[in-house]
Protein backbone atom coordinates (compact mmCIF):
# COMPACT_ATOMS: atom_id res chain seq x y z
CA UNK A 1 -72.08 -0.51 9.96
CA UNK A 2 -70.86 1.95 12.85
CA UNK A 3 -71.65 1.64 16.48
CA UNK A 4 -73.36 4.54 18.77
CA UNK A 5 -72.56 6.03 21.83
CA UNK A 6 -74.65 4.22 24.39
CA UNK A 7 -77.33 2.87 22.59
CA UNK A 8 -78.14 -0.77 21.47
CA UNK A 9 -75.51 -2.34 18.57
CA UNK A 10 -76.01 -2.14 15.28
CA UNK A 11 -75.08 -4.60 12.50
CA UNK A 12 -71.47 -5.36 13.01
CA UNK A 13 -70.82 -2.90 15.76
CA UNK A 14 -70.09 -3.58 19.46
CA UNK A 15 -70.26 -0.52 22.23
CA UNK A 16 -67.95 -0.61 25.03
CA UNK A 17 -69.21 -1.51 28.71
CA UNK A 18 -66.94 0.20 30.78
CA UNK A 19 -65.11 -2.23 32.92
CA UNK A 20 -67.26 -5.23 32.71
CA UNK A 21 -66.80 -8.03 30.87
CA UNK A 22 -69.52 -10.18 29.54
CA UNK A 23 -69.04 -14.10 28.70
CA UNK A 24 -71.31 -15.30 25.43
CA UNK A 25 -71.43 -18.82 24.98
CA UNK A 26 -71.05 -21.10 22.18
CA UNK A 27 -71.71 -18.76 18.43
CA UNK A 28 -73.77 -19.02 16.11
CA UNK A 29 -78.27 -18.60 16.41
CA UNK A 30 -78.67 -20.98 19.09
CA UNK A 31 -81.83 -19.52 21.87
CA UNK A 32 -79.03 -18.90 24.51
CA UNK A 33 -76.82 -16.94 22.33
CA UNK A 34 -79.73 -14.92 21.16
CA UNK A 35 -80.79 -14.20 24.46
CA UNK A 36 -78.18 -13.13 25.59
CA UNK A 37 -77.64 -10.51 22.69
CA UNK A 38 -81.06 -9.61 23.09
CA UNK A 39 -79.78 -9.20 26.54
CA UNK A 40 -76.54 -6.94 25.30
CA UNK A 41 -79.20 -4.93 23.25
CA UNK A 42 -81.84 -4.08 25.39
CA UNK A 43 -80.58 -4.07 29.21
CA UNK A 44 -79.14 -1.21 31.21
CA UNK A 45 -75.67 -1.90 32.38
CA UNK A 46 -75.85 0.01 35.83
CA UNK A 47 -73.49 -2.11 37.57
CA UNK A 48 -70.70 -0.30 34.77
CA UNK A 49 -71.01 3.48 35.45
CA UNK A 50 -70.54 2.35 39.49
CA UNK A 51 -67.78 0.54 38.85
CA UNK A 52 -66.12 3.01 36.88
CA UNK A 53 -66.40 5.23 39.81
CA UNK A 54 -65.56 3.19 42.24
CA UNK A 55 -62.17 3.12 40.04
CA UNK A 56 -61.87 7.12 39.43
CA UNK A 57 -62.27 7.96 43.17
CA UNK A 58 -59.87 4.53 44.07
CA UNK A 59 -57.32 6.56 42.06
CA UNK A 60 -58.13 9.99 43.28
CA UNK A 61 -57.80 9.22 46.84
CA UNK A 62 -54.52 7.70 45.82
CA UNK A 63 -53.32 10.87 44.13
CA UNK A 64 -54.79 13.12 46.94
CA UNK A 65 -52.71 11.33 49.66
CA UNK A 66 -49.62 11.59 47.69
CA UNK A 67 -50.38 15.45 46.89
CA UNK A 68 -51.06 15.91 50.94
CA UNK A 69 -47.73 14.52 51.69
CA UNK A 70 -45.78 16.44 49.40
CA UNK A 71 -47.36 19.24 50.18
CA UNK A 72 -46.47 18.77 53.56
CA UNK A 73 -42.76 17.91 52.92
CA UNK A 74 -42.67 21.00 50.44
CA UNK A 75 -44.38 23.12 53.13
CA UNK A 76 -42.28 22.48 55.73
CA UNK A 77 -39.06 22.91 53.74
CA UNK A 78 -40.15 26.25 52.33
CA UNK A 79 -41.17 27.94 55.33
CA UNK A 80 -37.59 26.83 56.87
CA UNK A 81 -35.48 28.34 53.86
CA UNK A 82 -37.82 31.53 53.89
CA UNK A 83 -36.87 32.25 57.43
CA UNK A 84 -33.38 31.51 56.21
CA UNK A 85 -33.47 33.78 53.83
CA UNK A 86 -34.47 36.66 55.53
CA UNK A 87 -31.50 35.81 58.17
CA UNK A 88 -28.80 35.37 55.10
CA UNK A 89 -30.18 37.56 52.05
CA UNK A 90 -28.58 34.49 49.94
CA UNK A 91 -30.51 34.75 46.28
CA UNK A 92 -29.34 31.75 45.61
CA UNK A 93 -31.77 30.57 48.31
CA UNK A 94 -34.57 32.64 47.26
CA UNK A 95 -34.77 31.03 43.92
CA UNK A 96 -34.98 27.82 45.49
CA UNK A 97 -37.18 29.04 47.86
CA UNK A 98 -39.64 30.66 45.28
CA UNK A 99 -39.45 27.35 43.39
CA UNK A 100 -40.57 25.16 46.08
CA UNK A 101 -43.57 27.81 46.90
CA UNK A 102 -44.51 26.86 43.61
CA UNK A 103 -43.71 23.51 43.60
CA UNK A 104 -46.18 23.27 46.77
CA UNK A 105 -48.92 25.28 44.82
CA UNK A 106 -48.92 22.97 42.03
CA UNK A 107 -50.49 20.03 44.62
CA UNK A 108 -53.97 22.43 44.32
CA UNK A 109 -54.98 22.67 40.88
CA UNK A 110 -54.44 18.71 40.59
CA UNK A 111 -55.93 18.09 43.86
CA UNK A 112 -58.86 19.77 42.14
CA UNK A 113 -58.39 17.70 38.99
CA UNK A 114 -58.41 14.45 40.91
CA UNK A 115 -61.24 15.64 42.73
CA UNK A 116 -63.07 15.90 39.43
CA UNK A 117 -62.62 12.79 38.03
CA UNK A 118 -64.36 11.35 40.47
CA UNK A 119 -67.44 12.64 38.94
CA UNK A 120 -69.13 9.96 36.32
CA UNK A 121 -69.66 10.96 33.00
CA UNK A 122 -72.69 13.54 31.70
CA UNK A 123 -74.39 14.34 28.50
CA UNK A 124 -71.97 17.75 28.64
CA UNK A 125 -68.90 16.03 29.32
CA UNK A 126 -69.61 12.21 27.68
CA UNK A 127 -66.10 11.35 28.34
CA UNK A 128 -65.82 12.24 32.03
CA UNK A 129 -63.77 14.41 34.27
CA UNK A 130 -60.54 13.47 33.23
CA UNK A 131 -59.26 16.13 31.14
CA UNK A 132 -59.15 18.06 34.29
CA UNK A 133 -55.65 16.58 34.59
CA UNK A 134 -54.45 18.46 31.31
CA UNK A 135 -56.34 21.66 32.41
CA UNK A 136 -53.89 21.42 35.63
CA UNK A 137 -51.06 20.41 33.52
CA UNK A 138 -51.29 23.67 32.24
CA UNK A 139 -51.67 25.22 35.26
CA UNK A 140 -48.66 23.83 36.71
CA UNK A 141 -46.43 24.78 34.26
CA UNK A 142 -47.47 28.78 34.49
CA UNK A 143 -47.00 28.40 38.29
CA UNK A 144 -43.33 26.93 37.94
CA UNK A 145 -42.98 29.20 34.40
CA UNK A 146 -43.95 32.62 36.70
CA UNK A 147 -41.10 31.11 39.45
CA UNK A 148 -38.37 31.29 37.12
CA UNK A 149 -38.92 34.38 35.78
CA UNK A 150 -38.75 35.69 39.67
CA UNK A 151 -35.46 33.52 40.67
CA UNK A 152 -33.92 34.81 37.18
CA UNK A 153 -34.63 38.60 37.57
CA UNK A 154 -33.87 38.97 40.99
CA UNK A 155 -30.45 37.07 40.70
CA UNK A 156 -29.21 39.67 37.79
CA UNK A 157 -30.25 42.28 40.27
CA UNK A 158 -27.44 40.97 42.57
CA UNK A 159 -25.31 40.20 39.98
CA UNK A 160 -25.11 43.73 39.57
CA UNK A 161 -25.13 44.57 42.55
CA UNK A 162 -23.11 41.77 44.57
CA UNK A 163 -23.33 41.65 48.28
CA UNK A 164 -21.80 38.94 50.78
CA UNK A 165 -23.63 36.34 52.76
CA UNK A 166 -24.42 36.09 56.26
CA UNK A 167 -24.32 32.59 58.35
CA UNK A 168 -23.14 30.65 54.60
CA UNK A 169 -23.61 27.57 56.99
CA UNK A 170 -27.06 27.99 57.80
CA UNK A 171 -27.33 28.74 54.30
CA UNK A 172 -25.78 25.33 52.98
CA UNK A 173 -28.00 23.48 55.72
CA UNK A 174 -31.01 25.00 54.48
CA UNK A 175 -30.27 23.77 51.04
CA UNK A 176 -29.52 20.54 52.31
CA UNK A 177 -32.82 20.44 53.70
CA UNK A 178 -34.69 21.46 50.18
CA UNK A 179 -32.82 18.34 48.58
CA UNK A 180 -34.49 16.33 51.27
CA UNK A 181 -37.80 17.72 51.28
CA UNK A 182 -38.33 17.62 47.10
CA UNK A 183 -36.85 14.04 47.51
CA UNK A 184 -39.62 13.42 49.56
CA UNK A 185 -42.10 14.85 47.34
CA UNK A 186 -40.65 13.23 44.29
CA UNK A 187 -40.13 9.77 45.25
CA UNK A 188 -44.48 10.09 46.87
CA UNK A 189 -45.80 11.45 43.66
CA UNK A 190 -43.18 9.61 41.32
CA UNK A 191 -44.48 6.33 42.81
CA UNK A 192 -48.28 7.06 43.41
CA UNK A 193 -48.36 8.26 39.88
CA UNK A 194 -47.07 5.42 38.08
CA UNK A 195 -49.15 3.26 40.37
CA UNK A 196 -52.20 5.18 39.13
CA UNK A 197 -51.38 5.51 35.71
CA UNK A 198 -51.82 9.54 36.11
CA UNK A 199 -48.88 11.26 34.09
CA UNK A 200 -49.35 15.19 35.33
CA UNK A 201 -48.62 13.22 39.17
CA UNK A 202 -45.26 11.77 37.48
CA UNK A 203 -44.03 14.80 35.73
CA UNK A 204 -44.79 16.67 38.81
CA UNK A 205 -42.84 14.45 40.63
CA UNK A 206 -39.85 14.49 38.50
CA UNK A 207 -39.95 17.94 38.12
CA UNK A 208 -39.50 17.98 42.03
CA UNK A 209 -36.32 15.39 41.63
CA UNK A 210 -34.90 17.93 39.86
CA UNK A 211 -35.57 20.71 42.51
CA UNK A 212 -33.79 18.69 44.88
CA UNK A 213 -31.05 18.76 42.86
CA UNK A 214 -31.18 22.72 42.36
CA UNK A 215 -31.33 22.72 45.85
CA UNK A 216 -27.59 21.06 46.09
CA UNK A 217 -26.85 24.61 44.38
CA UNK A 218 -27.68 26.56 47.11
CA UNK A 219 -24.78 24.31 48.95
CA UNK A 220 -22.42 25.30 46.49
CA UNK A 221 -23.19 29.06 46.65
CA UNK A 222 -22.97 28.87 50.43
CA UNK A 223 -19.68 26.94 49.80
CA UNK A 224 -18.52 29.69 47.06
CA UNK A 225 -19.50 32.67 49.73
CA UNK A 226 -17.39 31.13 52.70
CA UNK A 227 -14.90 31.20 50.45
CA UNK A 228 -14.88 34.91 49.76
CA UNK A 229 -16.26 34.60 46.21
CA UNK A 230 -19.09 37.20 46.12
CA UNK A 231 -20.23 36.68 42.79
CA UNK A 232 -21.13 32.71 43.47
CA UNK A 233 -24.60 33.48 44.96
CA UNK A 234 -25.89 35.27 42.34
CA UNK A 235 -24.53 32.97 39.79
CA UNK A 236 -25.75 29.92 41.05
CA UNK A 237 -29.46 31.84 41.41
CA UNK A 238 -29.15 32.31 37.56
CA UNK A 239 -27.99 29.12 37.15
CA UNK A 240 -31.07 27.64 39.26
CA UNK A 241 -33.33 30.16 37.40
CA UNK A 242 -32.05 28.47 33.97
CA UNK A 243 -32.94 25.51 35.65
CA UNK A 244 -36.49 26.19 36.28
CA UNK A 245 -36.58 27.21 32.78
CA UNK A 246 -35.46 24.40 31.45
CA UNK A 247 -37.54 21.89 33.58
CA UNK A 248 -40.78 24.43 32.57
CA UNK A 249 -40.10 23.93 28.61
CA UNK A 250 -39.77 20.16 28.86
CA UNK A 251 -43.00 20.26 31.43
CA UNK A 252 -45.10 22.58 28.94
CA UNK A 253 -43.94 20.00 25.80
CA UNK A 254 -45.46 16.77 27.56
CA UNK A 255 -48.99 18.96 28.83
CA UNK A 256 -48.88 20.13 25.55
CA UNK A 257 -48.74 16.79 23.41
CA UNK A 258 -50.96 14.74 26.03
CA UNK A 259 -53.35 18.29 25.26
CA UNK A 260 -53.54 17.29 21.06
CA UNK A 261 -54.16 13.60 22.21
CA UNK A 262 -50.44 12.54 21.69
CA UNK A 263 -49.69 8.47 22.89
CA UNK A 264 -46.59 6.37 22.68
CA UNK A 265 -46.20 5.02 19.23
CA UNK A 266 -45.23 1.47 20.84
CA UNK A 267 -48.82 1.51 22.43
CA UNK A 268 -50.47 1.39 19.19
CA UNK A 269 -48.00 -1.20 18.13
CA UNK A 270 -49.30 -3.17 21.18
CA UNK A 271 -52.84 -2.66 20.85
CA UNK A 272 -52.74 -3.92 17.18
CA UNK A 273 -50.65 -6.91 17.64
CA UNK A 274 -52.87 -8.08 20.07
CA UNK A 275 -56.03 -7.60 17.92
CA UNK A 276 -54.14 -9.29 14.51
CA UNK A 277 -53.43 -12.59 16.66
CA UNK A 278 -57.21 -12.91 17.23
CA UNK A 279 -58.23 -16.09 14.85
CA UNK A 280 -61.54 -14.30 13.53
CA UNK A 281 -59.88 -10.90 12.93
CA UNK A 282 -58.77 -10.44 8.86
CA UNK A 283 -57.68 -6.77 9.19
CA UNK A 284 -56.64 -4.42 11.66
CA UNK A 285 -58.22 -1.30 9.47
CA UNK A 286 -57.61 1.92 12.30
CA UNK A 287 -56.57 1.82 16.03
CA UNK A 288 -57.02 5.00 18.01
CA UNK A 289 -55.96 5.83 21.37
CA UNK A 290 -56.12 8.81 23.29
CA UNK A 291 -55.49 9.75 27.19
CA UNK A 292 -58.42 11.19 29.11
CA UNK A 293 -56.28 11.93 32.54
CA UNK A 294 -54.74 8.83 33.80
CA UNK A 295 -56.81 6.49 31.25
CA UNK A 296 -56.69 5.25 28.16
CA UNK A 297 -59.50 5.14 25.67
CA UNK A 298 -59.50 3.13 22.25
CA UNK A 299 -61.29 3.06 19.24
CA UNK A 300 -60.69 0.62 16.76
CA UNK A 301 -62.25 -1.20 13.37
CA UNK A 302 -61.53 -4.36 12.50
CA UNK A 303 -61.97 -6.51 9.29
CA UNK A 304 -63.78 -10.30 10.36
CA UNK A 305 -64.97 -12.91 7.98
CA UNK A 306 -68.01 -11.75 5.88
CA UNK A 307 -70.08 -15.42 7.06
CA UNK A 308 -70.11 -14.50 10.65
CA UNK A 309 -73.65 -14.16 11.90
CA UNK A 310 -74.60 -11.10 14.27
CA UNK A 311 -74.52 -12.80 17.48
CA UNK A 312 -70.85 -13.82 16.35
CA UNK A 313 -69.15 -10.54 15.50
CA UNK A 314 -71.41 -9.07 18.48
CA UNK A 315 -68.82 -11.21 20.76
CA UNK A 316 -65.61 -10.83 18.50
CA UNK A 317 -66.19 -7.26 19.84
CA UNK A 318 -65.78 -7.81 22.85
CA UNK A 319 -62.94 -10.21 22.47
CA UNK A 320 -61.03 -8.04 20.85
CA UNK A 321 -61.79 -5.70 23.60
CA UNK A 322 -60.47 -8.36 26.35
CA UNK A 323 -57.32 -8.54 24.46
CA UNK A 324 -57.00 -4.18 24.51
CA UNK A 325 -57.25 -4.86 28.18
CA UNK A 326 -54.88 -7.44 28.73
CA UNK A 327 -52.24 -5.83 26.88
CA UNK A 328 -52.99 -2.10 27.91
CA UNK A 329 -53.40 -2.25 31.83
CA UNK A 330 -54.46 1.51 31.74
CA UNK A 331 -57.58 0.98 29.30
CA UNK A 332 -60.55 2.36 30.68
CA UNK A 333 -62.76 1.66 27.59
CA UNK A 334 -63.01 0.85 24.15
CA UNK A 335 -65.05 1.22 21.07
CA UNK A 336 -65.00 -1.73 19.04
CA UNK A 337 -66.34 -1.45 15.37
CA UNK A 338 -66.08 -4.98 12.97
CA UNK A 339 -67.04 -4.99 9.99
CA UNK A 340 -66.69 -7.70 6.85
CA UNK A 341 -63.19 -7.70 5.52
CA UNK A 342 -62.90 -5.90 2.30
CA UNK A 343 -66.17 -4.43 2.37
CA UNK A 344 -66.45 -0.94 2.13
CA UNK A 345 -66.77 0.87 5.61
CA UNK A 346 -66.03 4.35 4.71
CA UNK A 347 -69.30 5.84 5.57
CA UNK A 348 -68.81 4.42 9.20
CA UNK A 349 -65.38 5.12 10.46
């Protein structure tokens, strides 16, 4: 038999309780133990939908602090190679310039996103807020996408029409001071995001490690313009352009996969070791996991011995379920279907 969304169990099945975890005594028909699944069956869990809160906006505020500070960092060192710019005319600048414009940008649409995962789940949106994440995924990698395509096009412009640089040493302190700032940002939202478990905060991040890289660039066109060599600014524009490019493709690949639901084969491998080393389980039939922002969510069916009375199964459930937590730190929740091993459960999974 197959389990429901929020409702009471039925037959073999065991709903998730998001977060909590509830201790059943000794198996088997005894009046505590059917209390107590009486209890499972028939009493609201409110204490669960608060503390999943509690957790989304714990993480949020942690992700909005990290996007603040980068923003700032970003901010800062934009404005200071924009005014640079406009002193120099280096294109080489510009493209880092543009790129860090965008690179501060990106911190609204997941500020938004973190913002709405805060918000508990609804009958619209049964699975929460989260997706917002992927939604600014997606977002982020237009912004940076559109940023490229600007740092490329008006780099072949001076290609073909080459001019020399003014102040080249301003120039190379100003990129200096874009490897600092998007080391800044990087190492805030590298760190906050792995702390969180939110991968759009760690891609962003490492997307701005490699801006401060690009920015080095900028040194060696300032470098290439003292010495006389009029074609280095535009070349290492392009080059920065490519750059962006490349960074965007890889970007758009991981918000694309995490978009169709796509998880590291070894955490499947994980999830159904730990289930097979339970003593009661006979057969790890499906495991499914899926992110849903920074969380994980599982669903999984398992094969148990066919003597096992309700009550029993009812809390081999949410064993099993203990063990997905203990082995997958980011599990939010899990759907735990059992089942008698080598019975037919077709019309349930």
């Amino acid at each position: 038999m197959g389990t429901s969304g929020s409702g009471p169990d039925n037959g073999w099945g065991a709903r998730r309780h998001d977060g909590s975890e509830h201790s059943h005594g000794s198996p088997g028909w005894t009046p505590r133990a059917l209390s107590r699944s009486l209890a499972h069956l028939f009493v609201p869990h409110e204490h669960d939908t608060a503390e999943r809160v509690d957790r989304a906006m714990e993480t949020s505020r942690a992700g909005m602090r990290a996007l603040w500070i980068s923003l700032l960092a970003l901010g800062v060192t934009a404005a200071g190679q924009a005014a640079v710019f406009a002193l120099s005319g280096s294109v080489a600048l510009l493209s880092d310039t543009l790129h860090n414009v965008a690179d501060a940008l990106t911190a609204v649409p997941l500020g938004i996103a973190f913002l709405l995962g805060r918000r508990p789940a609804t009958r619209r949106f049964p699975y929460g807020y989260g997706r917002a994440e992927d939604v600014a995924g997606v977002v982020v990698v237009l912004v940076v996408a559109v940023s490229a395509v600007a740092a490329l096009v008006e780099s072949a412009g001076r290609l073909l029409s080459p001019g020399d640089m003014s102040d080249p040493l301003i120039v190379a302190a100003a990129g200096v001071v874009g490897f600092v700032g998007n080391e800044i940002a990087a190492v805030v939202r590298v760190r906050t995001g792995r702390r969180i478990g939110s991968a759009a905060l760690v891609a962003d991040g490492l997307h701005a490690r490699t801006d401060s890289l690009t920015s080095l660039g900028v040194v060696l066109a300032a470098a290439g313009s003292a010495a006389g060599w009029s074609f280095a600014d535009p070349l290492v524009g392009l080059a920065i352009g490519f750059a962006i490019a490349v960074v965007t493709y890889s970007a758009a690949k991981r918000v694309l996969a995490r978009l169709m639901d796509s998880v590291a084969p070894e955490l499947v491998d994980r999830a159904s070791e730990a289930l097979e080393g339970h003593p009661e389980v006979r057969t790890v039939d499906a495991v499914r996991l899926r992110w849903i922002g920074h969380a994980l969510h599982a669903e999984v069916e398992l094969g148990v011995f066919g003597g096992l009375t309700l009550s029993r199964a009812h809390e081999v459930a949410h064993e099993a379920e203990r063990r997905l937590r203990g082995e997958l730190p980011r599990l939010e929740g899990a759907t735990v279907h059992t089942h008698p091993a080598g019975a037919s459960h077709a019309n349930n999974s």
